[in-house]
Protein backbone atom coordinates (compact mmCIF):
# COMPACT_ATOMS: atom_id res chain seq x y z
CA UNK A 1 -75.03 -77.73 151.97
CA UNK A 2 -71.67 -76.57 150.50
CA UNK A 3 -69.54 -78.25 148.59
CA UNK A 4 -65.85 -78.79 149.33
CA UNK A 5 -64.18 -78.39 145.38
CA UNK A 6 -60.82 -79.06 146.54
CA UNK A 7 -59.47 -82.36 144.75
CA UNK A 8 -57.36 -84.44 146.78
CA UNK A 9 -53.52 -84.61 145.42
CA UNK A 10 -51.72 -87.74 145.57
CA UNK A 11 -48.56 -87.71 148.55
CA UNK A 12 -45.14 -88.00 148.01
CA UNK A 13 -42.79 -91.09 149.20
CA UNK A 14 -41.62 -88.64 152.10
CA UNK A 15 -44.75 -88.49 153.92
CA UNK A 16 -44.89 -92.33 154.36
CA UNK A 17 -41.91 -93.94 157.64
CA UNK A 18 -42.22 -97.47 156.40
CA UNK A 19 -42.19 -98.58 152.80
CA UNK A 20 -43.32 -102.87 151.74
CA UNK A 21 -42.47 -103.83 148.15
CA UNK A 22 -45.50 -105.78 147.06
CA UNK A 23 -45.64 -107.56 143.78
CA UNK A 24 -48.50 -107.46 141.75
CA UNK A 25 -50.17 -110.79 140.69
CA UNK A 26 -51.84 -111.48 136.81
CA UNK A 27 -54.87 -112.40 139.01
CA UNK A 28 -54.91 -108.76 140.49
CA UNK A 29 -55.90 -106.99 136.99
CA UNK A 30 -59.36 -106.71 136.00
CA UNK A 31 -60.89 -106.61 132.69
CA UNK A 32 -60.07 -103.14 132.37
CA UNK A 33 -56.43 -104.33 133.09
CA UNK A 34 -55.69 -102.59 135.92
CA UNK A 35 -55.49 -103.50 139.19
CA UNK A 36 -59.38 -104.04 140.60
CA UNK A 37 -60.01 -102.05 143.40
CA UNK A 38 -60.85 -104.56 145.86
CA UNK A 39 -57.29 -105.93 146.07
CA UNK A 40 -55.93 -102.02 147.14
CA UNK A 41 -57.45 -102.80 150.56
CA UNK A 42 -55.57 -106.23 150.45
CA UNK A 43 -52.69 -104.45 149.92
CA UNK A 44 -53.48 -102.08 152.82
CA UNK A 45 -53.93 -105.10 155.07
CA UNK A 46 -50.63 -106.70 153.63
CA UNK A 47 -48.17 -103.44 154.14
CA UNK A 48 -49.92 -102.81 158.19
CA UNK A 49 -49.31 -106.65 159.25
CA UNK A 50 -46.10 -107.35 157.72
CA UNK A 51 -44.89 -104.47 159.56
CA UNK A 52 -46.14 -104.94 162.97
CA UNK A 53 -45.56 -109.17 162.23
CA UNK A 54 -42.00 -108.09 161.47
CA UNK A 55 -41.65 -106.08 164.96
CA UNK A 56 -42.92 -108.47 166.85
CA UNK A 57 -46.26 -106.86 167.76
CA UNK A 58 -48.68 -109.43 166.40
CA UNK A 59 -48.59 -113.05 166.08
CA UNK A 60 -51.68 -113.99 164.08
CA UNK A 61 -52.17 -116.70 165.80
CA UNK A 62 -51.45 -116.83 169.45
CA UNK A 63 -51.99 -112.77 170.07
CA UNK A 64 -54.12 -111.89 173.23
CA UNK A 65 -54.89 -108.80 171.55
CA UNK A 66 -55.81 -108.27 167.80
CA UNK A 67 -56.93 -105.14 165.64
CA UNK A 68 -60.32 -105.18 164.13
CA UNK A 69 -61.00 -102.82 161.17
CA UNK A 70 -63.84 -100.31 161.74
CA UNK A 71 -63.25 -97.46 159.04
CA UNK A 72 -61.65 -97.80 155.65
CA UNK A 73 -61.07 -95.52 152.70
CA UNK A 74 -59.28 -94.89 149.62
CA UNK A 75 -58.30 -92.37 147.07
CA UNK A 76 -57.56 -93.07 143.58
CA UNK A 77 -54.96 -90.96 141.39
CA UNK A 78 -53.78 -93.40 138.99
CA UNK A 79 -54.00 -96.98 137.89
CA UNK A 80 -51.41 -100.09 139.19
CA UNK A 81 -51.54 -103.31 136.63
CA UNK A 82 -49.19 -106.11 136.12
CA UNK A 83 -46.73 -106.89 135.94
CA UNK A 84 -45.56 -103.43 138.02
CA UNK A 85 -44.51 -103.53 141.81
CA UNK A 86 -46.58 -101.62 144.59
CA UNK A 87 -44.08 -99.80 147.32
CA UNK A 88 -46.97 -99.61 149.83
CA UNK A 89 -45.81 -96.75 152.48
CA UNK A 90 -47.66 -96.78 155.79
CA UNK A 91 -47.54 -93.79 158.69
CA UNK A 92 -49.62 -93.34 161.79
CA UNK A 93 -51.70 -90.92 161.85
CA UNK A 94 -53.48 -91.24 165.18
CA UNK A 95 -52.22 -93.55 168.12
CA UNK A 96 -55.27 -93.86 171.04
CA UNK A 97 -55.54 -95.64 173.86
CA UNK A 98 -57.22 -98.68 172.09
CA UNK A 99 -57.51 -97.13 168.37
CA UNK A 100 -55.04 -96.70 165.56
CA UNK A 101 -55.64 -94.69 162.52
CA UNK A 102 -52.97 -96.02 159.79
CA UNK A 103 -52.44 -94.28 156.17
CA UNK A 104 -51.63 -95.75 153.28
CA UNK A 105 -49.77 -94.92 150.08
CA UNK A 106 -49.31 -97.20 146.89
CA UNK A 107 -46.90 -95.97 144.72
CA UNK A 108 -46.38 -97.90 141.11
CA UNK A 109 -42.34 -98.82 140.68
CA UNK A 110 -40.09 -95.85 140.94
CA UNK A 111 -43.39 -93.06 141.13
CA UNK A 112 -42.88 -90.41 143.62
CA UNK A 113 -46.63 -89.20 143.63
CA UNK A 114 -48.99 -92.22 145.28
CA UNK A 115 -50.99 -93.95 142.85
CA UNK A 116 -53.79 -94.50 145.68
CA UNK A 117 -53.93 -93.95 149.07
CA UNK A 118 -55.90 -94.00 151.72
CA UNK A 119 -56.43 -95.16 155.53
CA UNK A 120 -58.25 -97.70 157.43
CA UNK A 121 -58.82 -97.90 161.57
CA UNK A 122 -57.97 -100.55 163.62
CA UNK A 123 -59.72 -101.02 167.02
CA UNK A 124 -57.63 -103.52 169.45
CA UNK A 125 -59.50 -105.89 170.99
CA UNK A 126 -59.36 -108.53 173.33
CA UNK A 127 -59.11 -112.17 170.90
CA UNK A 128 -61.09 -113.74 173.72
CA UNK A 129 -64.08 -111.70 174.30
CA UNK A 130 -63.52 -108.39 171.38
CA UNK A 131 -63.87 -106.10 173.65
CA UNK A 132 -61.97 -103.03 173.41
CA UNK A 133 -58.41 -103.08 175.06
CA UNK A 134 -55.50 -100.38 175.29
CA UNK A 135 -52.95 -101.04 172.85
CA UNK A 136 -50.01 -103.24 174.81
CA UNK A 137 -47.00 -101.79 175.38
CA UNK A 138 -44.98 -103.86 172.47
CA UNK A 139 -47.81 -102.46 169.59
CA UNK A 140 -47.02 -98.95 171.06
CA UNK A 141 -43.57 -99.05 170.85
CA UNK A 142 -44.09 -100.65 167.56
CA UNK A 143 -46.24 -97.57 166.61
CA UNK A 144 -44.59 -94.53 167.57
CA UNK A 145 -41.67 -94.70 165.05
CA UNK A 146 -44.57 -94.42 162.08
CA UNK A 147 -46.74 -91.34 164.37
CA UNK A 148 -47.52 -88.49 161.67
CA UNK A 149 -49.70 -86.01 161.88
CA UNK A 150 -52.90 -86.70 159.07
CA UNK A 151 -52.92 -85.28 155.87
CA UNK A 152 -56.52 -83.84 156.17
């Protein structure tokens, strides 16, 4: 078995169509002050709802159709604490019939390199009986604006 010894670079703002200004809470930090891992995936969650919430592709509470995470990842570069703000940039990756693959990149204040970044998967499913459904018209619309080819 071979091993891959590329390292993974952080992105730049450019690569990301959407950008949500997040502010970091005292509560995020850990003991190691720095942002604990666990809330970067919150922050993932926050960036992809506002946005589709904001276009009028999901209302969290009445939508027929809702997006169910079944793959999630990220990559580390350098640390977030408070009291900084998190510009969380999201893109589109991969748009399927019932599947979306959306990236993530945090960036700390004014950085132009991503402090973490990663991606997670959404399946859309049917709120009644999750079962797979295609991805309604308004999410696709929605979508297409952010499509970008993945990183790697």
């Amino acid at each position: 078995m071979s091993q891959d010894n590329t390292r993974p670079t952080p992105d730049n703002r450019e690569a990301y169509g959407h950008f949500q200004m997040i502010t970091t809470r005292w509560m995020d930090n850990d003991v190691y002050k720095h942002v604990n891992n666990v809330v970067y995936y919150s922050y993932f969650d926050t960036v992809v709802n506002q946005y589709l919430i904001e276009k009028g592709a999901l209302d969290i509470e009445k939508s027929e159709v809702v997006g169910l995470v079944v793959e999630s990842q990220c990559r580390y570069f350098s640390p977030i604490a408070f009291p900084q703000v998190v510009h969380a940039g999201i893109r589109v990756a991969h748009l399927g019939n019932s599947s979306v693959r959306y990236e993530v990149g945090l960036f700390r204040d004014d950085s132009t390199k991503a402090a973490a970044q990663g991606h997670f998967v959404h399946v859309y499913v049917d709120r009644a009986t999750n079962r797979p459904v295609a991805l309604p018209d308004k999410l696709r619309a929605a979508l297409l604006p952010l499509l970008r080819p993945a990183k790697g």
